[in-house]
Protein backbone atom coordinates (compact mmCIF):
# COMPACT_ATOMS: atom_id res chain seq x y z
CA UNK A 1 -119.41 -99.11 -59.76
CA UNK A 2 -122.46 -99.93 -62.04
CA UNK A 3 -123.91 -98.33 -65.20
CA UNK A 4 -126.57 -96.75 -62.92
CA UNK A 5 -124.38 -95.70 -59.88
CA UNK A 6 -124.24 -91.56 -59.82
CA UNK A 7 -121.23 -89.86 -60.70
CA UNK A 8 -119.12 -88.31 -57.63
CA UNK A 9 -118.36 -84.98 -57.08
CA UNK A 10 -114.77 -84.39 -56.58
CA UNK A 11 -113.73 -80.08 -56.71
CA UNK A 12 -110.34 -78.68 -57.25
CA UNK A 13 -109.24 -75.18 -55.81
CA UNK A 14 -106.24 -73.38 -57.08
CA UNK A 15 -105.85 -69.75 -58.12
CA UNK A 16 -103.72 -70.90 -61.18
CA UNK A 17 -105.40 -72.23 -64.36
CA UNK A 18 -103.31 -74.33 -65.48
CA UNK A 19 -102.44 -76.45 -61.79
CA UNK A 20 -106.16 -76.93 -62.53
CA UNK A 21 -105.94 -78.06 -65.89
CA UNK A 22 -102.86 -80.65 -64.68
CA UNK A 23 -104.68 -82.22 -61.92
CA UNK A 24 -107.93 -82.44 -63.54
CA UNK A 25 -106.12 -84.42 -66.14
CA UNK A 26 -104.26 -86.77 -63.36
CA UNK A 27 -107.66 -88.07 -61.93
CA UNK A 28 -110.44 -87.52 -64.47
CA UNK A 29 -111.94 -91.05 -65.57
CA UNK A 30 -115.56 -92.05 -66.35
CA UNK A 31 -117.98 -92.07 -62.74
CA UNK A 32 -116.39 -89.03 -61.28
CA UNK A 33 -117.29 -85.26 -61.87
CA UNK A 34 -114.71 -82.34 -61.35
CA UNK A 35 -115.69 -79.25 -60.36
CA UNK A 36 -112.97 -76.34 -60.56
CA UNK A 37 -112.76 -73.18 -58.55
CA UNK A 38 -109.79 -70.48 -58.34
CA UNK A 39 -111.05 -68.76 -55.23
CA UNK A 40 -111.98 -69.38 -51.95
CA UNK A 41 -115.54 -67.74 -52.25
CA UNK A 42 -116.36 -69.36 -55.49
CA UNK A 43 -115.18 -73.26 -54.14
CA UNK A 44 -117.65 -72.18 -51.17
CA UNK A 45 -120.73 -71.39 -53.81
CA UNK A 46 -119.76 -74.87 -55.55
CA UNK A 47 -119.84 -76.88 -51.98
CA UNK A 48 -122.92 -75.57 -50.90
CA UNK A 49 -124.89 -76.62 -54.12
CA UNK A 50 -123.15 -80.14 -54.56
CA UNK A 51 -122.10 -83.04 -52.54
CA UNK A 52 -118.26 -83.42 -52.46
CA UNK A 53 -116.62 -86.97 -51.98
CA UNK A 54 -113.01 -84.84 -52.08
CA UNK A 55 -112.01 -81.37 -52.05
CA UNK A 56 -108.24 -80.58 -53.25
CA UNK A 57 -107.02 -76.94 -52.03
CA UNK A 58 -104.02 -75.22 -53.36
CA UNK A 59 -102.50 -73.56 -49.82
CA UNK A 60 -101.27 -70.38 -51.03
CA UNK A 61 -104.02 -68.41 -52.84
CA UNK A 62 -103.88 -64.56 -53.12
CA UNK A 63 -107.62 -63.43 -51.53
CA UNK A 64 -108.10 -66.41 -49.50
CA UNK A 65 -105.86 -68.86 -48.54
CA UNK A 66 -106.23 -72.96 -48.91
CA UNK A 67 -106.22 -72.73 -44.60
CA UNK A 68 -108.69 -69.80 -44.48
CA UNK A 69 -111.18 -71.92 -46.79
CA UNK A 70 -110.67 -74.78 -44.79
CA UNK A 71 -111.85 -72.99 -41.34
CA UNK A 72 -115.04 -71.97 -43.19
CA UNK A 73 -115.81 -75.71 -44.67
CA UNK A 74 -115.20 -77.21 -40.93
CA UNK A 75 -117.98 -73.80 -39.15
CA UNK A 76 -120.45 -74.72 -42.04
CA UNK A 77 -122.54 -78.07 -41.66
CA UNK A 78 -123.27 -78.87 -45.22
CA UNK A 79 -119.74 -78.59 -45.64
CA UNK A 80 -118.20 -79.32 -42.61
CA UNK A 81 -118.13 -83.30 -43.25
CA UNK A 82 -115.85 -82.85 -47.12
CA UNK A 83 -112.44 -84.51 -46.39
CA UNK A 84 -109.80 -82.01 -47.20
CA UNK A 85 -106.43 -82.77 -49.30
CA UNK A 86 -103.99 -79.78 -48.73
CA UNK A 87 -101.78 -79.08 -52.03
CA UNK A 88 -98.29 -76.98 -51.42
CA UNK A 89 -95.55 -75.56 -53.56
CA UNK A 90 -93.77 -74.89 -50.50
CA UNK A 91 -91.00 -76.68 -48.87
CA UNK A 92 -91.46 -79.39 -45.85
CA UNK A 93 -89.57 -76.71 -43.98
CA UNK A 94 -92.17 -74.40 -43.81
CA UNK A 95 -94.26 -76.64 -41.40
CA UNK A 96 -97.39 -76.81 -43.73
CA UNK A 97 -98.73 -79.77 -42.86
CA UNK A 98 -98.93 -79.14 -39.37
CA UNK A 99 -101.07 -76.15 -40.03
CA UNK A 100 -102.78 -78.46 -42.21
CA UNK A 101 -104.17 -81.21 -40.39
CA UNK A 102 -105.13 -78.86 -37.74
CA UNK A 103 -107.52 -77.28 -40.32
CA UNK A 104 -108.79 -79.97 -40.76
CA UNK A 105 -106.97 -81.70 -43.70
CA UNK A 106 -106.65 -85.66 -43.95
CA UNK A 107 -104.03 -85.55 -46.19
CA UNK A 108 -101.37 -83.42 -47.23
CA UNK A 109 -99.66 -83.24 -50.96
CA UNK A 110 -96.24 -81.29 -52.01
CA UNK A 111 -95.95 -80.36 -55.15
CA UNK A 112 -94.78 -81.45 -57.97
CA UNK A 113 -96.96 -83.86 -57.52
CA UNK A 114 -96.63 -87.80 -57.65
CA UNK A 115 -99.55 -89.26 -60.49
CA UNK A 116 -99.65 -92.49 -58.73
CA UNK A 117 -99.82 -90.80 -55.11
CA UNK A 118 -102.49 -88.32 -56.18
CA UNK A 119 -104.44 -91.21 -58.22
CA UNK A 120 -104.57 -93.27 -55.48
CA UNK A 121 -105.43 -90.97 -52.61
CA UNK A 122 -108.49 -89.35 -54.72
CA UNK A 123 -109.35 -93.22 -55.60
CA UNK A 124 -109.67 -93.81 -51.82
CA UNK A 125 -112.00 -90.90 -51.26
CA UNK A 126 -114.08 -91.69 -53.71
CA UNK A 127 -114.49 -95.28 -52.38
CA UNK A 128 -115.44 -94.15 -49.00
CA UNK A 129 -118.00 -91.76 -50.67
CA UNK A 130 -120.03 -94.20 -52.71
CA UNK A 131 -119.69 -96.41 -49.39
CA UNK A 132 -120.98 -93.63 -47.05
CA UNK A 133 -123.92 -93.80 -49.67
CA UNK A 134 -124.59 -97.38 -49.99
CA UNK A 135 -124.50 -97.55 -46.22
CA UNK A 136 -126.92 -94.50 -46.27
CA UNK A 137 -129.49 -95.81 -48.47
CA UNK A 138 -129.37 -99.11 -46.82
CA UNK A 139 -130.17 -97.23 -43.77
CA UNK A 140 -133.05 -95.50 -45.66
CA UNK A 141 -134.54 -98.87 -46.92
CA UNK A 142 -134.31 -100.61 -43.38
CA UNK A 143 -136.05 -97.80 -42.24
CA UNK A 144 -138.49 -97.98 -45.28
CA UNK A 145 -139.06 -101.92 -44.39
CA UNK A 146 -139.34 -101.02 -40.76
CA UNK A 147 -142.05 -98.33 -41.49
CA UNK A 148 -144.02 -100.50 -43.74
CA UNK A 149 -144.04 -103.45 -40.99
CA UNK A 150 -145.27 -101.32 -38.78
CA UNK A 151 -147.98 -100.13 -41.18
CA UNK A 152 -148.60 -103.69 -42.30
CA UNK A 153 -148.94 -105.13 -38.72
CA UNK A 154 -151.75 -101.32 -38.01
CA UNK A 155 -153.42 -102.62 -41.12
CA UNK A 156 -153.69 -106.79 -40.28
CA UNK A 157 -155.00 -105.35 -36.77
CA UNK A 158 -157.81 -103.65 -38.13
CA UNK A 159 -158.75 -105.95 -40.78
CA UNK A 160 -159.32 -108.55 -38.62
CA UNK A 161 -160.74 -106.37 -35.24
CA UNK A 162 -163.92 -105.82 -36.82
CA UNK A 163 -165.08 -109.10 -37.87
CA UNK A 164 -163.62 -110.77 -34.68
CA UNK A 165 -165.42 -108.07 -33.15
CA UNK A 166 -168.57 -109.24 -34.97
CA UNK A 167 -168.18 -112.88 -34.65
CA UNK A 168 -168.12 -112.06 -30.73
CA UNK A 169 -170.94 -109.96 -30.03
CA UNK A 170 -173.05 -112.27 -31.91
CA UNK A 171 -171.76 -115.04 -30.10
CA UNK A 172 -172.52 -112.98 -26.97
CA UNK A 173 -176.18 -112.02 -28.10
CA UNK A 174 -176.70 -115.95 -29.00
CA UNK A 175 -175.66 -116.18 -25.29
CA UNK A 176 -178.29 -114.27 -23.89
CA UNK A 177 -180.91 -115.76 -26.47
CA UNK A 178 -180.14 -119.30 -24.87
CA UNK A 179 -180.62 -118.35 -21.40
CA UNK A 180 -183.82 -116.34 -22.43
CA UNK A 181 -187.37 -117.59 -21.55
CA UNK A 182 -188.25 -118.64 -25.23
CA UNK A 183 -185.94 -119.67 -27.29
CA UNK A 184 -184.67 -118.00 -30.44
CA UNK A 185 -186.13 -119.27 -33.61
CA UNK A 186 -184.94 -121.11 -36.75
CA UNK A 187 -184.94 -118.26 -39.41
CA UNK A 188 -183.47 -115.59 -36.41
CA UNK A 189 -180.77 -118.17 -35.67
CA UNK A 190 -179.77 -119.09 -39.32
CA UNK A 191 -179.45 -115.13 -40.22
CA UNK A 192 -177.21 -114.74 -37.08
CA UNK A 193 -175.01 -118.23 -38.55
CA UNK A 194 -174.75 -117.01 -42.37
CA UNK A 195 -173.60 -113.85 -40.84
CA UNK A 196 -171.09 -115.34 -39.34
CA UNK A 197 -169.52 -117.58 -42.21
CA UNK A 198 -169.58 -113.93 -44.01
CA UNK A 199 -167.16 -112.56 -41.23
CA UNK A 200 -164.97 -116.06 -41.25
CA UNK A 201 -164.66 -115.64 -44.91
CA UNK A 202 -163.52 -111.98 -44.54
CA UNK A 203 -160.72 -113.29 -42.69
CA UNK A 204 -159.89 -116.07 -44.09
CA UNK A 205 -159.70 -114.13 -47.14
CA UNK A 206 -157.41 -111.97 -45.38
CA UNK A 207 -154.91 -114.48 -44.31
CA UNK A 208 -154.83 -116.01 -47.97
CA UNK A 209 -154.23 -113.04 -49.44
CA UNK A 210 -151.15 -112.55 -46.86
CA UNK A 211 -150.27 -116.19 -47.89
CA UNK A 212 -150.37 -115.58 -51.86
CA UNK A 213 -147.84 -112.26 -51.62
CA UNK A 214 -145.25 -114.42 -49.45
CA UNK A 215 -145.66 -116.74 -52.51
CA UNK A 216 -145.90 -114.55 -55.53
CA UNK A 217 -142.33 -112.82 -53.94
CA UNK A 218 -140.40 -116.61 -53.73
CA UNK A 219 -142.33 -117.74 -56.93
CA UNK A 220 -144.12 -120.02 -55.26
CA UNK A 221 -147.68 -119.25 -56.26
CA UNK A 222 -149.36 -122.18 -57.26
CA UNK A 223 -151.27 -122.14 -60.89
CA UNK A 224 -152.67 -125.57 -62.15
CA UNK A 225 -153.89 -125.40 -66.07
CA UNK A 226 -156.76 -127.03 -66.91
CA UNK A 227 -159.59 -126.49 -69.77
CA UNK A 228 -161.94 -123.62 -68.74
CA UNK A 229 -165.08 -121.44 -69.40
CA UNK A 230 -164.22 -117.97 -69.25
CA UNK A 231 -167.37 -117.16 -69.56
CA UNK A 232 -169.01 -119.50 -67.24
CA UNK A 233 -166.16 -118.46 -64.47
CA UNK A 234 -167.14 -114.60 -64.79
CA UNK A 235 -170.85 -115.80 -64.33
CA UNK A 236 -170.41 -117.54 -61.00
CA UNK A 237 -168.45 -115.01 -59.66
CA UNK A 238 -171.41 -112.41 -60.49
CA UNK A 239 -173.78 -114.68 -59.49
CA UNK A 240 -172.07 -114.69 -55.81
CA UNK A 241 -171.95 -111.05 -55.25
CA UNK A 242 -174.47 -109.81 -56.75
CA UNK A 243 -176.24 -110.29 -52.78
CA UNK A 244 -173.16 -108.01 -51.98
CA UNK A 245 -173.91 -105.49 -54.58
CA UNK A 246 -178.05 -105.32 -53.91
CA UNK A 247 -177.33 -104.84 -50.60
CA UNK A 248 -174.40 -102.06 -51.12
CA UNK A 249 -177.57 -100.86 -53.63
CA UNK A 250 -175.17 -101.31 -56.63
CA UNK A 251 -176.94 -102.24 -59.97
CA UNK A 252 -174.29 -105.31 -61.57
CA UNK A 253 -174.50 -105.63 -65.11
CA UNK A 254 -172.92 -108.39 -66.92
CA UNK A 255 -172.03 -109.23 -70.78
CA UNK A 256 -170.45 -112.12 -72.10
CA UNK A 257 -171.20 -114.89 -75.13
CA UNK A 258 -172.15 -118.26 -74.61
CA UNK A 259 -169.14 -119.86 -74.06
CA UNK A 260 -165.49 -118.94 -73.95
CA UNK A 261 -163.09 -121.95 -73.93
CA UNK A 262 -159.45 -120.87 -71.91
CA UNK A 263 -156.84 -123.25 -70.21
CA UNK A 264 -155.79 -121.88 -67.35
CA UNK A 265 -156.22 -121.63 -63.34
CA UNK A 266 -160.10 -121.56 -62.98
CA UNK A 267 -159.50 -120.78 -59.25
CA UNK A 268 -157.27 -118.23 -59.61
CA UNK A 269 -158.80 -116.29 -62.86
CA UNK A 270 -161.79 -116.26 -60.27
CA UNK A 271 -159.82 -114.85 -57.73
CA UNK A 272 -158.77 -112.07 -60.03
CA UNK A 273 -162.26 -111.45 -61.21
CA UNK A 274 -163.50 -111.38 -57.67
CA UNK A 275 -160.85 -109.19 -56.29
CA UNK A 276 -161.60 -106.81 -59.12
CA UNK A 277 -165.66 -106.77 -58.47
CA UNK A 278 -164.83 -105.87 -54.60
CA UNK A 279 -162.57 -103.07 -55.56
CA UNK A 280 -165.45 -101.93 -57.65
CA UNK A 281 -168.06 -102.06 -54.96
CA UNK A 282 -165.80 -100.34 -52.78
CA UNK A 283 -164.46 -97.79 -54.83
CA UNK A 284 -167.27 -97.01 -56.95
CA UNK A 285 -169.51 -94.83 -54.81
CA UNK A 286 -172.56 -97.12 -55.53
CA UNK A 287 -172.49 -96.59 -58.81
CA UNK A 288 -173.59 -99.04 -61.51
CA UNK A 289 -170.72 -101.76 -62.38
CA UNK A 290 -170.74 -103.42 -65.83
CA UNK A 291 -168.57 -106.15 -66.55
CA UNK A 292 -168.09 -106.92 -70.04
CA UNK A 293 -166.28 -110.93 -71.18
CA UNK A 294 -164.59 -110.61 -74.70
CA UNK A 295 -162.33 -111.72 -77.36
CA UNK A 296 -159.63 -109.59 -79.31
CA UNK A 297 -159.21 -111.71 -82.39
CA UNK A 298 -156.84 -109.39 -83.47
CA UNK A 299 -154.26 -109.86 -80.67
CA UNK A 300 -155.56 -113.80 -79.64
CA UNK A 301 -156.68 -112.70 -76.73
CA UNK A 302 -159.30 -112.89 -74.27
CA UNK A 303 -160.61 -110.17 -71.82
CA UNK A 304 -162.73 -109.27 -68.89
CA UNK A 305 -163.46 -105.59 -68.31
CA UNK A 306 -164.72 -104.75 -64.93
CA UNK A 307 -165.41 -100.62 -65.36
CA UNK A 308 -167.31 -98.48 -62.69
CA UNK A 309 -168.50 -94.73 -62.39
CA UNK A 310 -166.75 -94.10 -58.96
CA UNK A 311 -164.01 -91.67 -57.76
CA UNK A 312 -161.64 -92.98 -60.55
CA UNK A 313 -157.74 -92.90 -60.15
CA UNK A 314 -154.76 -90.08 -60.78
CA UNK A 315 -152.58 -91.08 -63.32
CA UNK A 316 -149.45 -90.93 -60.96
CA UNK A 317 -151.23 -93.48 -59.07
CA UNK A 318 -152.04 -96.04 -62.13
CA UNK A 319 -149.09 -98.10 -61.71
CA UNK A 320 -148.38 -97.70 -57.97
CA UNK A 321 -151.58 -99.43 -56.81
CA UNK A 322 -150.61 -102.64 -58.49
CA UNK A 323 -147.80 -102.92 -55.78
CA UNK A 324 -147.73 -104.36 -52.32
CA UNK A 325 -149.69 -102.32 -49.37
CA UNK A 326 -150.27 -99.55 -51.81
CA UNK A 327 -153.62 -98.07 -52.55
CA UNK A 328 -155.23 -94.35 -54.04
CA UNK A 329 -155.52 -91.53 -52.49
CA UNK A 330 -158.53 -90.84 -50.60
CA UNK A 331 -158.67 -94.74 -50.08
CA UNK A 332 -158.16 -94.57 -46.10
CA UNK A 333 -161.62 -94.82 -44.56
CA UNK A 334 -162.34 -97.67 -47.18
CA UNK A 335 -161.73 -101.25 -45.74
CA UNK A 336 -158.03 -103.42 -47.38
CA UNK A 337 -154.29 -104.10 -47.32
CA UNK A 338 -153.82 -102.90 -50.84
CA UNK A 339 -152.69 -106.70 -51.19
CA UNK A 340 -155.29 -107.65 -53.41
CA UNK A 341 -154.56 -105.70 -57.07
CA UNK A 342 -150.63 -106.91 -56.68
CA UNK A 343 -151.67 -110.77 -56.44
CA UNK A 344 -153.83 -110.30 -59.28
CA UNK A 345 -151.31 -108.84 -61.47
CA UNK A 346 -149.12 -111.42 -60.42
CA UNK A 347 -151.94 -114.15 -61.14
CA UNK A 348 -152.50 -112.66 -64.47
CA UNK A 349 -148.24 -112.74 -65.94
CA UNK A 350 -148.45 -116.14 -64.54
CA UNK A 351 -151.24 -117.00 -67.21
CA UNK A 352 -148.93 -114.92 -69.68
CA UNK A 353 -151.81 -112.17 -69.91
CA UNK A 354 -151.97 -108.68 -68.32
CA UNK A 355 -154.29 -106.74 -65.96
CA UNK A 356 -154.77 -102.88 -66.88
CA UNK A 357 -156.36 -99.61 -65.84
CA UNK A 358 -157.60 -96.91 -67.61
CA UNK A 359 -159.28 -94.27 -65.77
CA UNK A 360 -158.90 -90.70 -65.32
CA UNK A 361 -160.35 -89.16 -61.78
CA UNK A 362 -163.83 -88.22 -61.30
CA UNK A 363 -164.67 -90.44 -64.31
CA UNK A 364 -164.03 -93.94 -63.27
CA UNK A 365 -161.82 -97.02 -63.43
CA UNK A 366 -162.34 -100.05 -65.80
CA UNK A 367 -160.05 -102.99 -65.03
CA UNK A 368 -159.16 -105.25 -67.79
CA UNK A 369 -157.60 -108.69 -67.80
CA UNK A 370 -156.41 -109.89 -70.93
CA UNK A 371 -155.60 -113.80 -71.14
CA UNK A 372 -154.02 -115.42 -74.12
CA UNK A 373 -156.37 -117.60 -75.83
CA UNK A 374 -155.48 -121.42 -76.28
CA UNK A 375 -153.60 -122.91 -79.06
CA UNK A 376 -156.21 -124.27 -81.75
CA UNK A 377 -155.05 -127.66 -81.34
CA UNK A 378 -155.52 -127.73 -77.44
CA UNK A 379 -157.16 -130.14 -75.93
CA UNK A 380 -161.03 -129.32 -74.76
């Protein structure tokens, strides 16, 4: 058993205090939790609010005897499934165990008892219990895994339906424009190719973001250091969308000094910084997005805050959407895997830095990765 395992239940029913106080001393020891009871009625209350690995019955009890109980456990369901030990004072002459097992019982104990028979027989139990669980939540993960497959494999479908859907009608129309009279011109032709390359690089995106999980999980993601701009990084990849964000009629602000020497993964730290700006644009109900590029002398650190006005994020959900396939609530009818914050975080611990949210809903989300800064004596 480990440190974080649950402790299991194990209840004790006899109508005299201190055969209670005897056998709870025989097989008390750290992991397990005894419950006592000295009537049939109140060992009923205690089953139906906890989950027993054992029950121990004393046979002859005044109101209700250790039999009687037993025929109630076995017409119940949540109790019907508690493996019974019978306890008797009474001779092997009186054909108790017979009775017994045909109440139910899977074991059957005469008094005075034998420590190392009782120890062992409870000791069984109880490994059959935490077994029963460990199968059961097993069970409930496979089942987890199986339901998020199936999820995954709904989600890859429609990510890439719609731009292979694209891709074909305009192949299709470009079809018909061939075989037309005139043919189409230069400018009409070139929209109808950049078009396109935008759909191709939608799922191409796609499949490398699929890619970069499988190798953030078997720590294979690749980061190669070299000397970097921060600054200059954070530029380009404003420069690029900013098409994205006039046409989504998103106003893109952007502050950041000069120059900011890093060492690092230019590629990646752009990938970050781009998967941030789309989750903006998505999520921030065409709002303005400002993206600020910093330092934090005080902690030797660099940042990049991406912060925009839109639907903003419940604090239960802060920490979940940096995992795999998970994404806010409310997210559905807006496109993504919820692949792309989880490889970012993962980008960002493999530069030693962190990514962040603070938000609160209705007011926002700003994004912040913080990189270490380079050692003075670097190279440049």
């Amino acid at each position: 058993m480990t440190s974080s395992s649950p402790d299991v239940n194990v209840l004790l029913v006899d109508d005299l205090q201190e055969n209670l106080v005897a056998l709870e001393a025989l097989i008390r020891q750290p992991g397990r939790r005894i419950f006592t009871a000295r009537a049939g009625e109140q060992a009923l209350s205690l089953m139906l609010e906890h989950p027993f690995a054992l029950a121990i019955l004393d046979v002859q009890m005044p109101s209700m005897s250790g039999f009687e109980l037993a025929e109630l456990m076995r017409g119940t369901e949540r109790t019907r499934s508690i493996p019974i030990v019978f306890v008797s004072a009474g001779g092997r002459e009186l054909n108790y165990a017979f009775r017994g097992y045909e109440a139910g019982a899977v074991d059957f104990l005469y008094k005075p008892l034998d420590p190392h028979a009782v120890r062992s027989k409870v000791n069984v139990f109880v490994d059959l219990f935490r077994q029963r669980q460990e199968l059961q939540e097993a069970k409930a993960q496979l089942q987890r895994a199986v339901s998020m497959r199936d999820d995954f494999m709904s989600m890859i479908a429609h990510e890439l339906r719609n731009p292979l859907n694209s891709v074909y009608l305009q192949a299709q129309l470009r079809r018909r424009m061939l075989a037309a009279p005139r043919p189409p011109d230069t400018q009409t032709m070139q929209s109808m190719v950049e078009r396109d390359e935008r759909q191709i690089r939608s799922m191409v995106r796609l499949l490398d973001d699929m890619l970069d999980v499988t190798r953030a999980r078997t720590g294979k993601l690749a980061i190669v250091p070299a000397p970097y701009d921060l600054a200059a990084s954070t530029t380009a990849v404003v420069d690029a969308i900013q098409e994205q964000a006039r046409t989504s009629g998103v106003t893109l602000t952007l502050a950041a000094p000069p120059k900011l020497p890093m060492v690092g993964d230019e590629f990646r730290i752009e990938q970050v910084i781009t998967n941030l700006l789309t989750n903006a644009l998505r999520y921030g109900q065409r709002k303005p997005v400002a993206v600020t590029v910093g330092v934090r002398e005080s902690e030797s650190e660099a940042f990049v805050s991406v912060r925009d006005q839109g639907m903003g994020i419940q604090p239960e959900d802060q920490e979940r959407i940096f995992e795999q396939f998970e994404r806010t609530e409310g997210s559905a009818q807006i496109a993504g895997l919820g692949l792309g914050l989880y490889i970012a975080r993962q980008i960002a611990q493999a530069h030693h830095g962190r990514l962040e949210v603070r938000s609160a809903p209705g007011d926002g989300a700003e994004f912040i990765l913080s990189l270490p800064l380079p050692a003075p004596d670097a190279p440049t």
